[in-house]
Protein backbone atom coordinates (compact mmCIF):
# COMPACT_ATOMS: atom_id res chain seq x y z
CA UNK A 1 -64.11 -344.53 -7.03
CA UNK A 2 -61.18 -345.80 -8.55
CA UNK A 3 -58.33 -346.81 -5.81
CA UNK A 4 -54.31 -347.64 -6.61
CA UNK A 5 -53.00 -349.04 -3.72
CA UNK A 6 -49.25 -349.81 -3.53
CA UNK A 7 -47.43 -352.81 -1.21
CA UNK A 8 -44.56 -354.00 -0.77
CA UNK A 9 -41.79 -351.05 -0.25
CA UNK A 10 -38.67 -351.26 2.06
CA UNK A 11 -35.25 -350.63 3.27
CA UNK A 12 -33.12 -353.69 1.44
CA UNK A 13 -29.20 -353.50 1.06
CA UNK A 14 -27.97 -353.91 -2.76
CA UNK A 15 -27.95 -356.71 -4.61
CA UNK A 16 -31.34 -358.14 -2.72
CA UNK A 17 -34.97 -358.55 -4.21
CA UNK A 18 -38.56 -356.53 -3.39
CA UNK A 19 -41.90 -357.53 -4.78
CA UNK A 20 -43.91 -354.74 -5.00
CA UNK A 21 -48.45 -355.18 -5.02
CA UNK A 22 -50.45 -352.76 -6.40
CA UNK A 23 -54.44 -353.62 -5.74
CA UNK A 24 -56.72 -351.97 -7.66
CA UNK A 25 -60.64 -351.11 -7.02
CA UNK A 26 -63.53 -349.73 -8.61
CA UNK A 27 -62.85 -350.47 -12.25
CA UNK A 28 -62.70 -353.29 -14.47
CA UNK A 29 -59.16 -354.16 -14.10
CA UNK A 30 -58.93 -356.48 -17.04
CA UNK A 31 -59.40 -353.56 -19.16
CA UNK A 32 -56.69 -351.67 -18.15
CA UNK A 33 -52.65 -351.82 -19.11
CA UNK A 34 -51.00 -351.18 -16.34
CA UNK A 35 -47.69 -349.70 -15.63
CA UNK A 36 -45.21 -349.03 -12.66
CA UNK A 37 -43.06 -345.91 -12.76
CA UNK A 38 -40.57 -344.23 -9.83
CA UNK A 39 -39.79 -341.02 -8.73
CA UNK A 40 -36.78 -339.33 -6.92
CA UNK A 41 -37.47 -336.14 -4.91
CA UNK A 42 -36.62 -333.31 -7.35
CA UNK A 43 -36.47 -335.14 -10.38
CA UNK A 44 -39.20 -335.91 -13.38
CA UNK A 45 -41.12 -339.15 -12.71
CA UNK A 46 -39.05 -342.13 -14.65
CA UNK A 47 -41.27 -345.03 -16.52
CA UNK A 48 -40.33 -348.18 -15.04
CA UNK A 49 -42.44 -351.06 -16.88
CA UNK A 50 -45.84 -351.53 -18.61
CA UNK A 51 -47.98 -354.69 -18.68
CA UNK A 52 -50.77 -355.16 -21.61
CA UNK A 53 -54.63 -355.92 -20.33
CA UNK A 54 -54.39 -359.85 -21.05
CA UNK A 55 -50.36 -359.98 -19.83
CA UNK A 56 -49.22 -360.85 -23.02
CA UNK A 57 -46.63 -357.96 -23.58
CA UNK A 58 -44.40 -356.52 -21.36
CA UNK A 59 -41.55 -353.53 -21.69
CA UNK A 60 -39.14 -352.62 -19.55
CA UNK A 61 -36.97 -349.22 -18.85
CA UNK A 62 -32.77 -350.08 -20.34
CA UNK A 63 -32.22 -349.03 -16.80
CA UNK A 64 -34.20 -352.13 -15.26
CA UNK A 65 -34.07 -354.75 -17.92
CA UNK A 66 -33.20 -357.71 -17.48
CA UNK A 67 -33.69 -357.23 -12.95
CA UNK A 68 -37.07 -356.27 -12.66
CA UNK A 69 -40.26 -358.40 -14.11
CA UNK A 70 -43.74 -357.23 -14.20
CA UNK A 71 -46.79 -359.55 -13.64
CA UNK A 72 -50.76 -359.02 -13.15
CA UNK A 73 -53.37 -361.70 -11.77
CA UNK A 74 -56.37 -360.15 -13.44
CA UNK A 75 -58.59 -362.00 -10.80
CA UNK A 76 -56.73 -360.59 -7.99
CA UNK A 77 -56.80 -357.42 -9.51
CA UNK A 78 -53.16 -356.64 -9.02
CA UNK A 79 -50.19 -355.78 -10.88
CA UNK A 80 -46.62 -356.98 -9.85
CA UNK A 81 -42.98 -355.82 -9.78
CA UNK A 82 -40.37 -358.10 -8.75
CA UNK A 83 -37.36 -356.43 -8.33
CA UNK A 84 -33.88 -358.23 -8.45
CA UNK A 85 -30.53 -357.41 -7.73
CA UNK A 86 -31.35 -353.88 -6.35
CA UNK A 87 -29.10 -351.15 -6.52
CA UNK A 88 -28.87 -347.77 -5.09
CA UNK A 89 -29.89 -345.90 -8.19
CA UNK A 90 -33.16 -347.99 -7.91
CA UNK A 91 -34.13 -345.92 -4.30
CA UNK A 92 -37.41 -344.04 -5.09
CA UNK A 93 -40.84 -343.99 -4.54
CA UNK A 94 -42.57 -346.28 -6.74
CA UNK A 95 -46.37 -345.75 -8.11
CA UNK A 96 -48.63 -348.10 -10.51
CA UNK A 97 -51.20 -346.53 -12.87
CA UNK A 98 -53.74 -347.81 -14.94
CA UNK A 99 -54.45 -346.78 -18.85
CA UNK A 100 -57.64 -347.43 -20.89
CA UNK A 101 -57.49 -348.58 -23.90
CA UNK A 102 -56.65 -345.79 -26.53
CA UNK A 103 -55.33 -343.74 -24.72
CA UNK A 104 -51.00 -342.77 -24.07
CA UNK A 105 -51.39 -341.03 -20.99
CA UNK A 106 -52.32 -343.18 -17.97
CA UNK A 107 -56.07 -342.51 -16.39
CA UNK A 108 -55.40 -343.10 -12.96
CA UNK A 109 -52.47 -343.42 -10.27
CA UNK A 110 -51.96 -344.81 -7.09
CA UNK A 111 -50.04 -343.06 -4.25
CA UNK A 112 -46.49 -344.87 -4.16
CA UNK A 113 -44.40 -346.97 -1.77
CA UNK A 114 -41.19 -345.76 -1.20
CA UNK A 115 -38.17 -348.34 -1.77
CA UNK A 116 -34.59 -347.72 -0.39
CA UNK A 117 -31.52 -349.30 -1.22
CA UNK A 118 -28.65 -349.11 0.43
CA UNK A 119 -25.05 -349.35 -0.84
């Protein structure tokens, strides 16, 4: 059974940093890209950031370029998101997911950790 578990949500004020941990069981993590996207209550689920299996290629949303990096310890078997300079706009819930190889669509999702940033 396959298991997404997100870390590392809070309430921070603007301008401050998160790291957000997502540990992932029962597959073979070093096969899997991995991505972080967010969501906002009533609105479509935004792509945040992808990593590639190995770590070797990384891309970023416009809207978080440049403040947010993406990581992955493939014998941990976690991805990272290190969020800096937070702003409001960034409040959401945040969710990894993990995509074979091949395929566009992610395979499998965690179920989010909810960050909040206050003006």
């Amino acid at each position: 059974q396959v298991q997404l578990v997100e870390s590392g949500g809070g309430l921070v004020q603007a301008g401050d940093s998160l790291r957000l941990s997502c540990a992932a069981s029962g597959l073979t993590f070093s096969s899997y890209g991995m991505g972080w996207f967010r969501q906002v209550p009533g609105k479509e689920r935004e792509f945040v950031s992808h990593i590639s299996r190995s770590g070797g290629f990384t891309t970023y949303a416009d809207s978080v370029k440049g403040r947010f990096t993406i990581s992955r310890d493939n014998a941990k078997n976690t991805v990272y998101l290190q969020m800096n300079s937070l702003k409001p706009e960034d409040t959401a819930v945040y969710s990894c997911a993990a995509r074979s190889p091949g395929r566009v669509e992610y395979n499998y999702w965690g179920q989010g950790t909810q960050v909040t940033v206050s003006s």
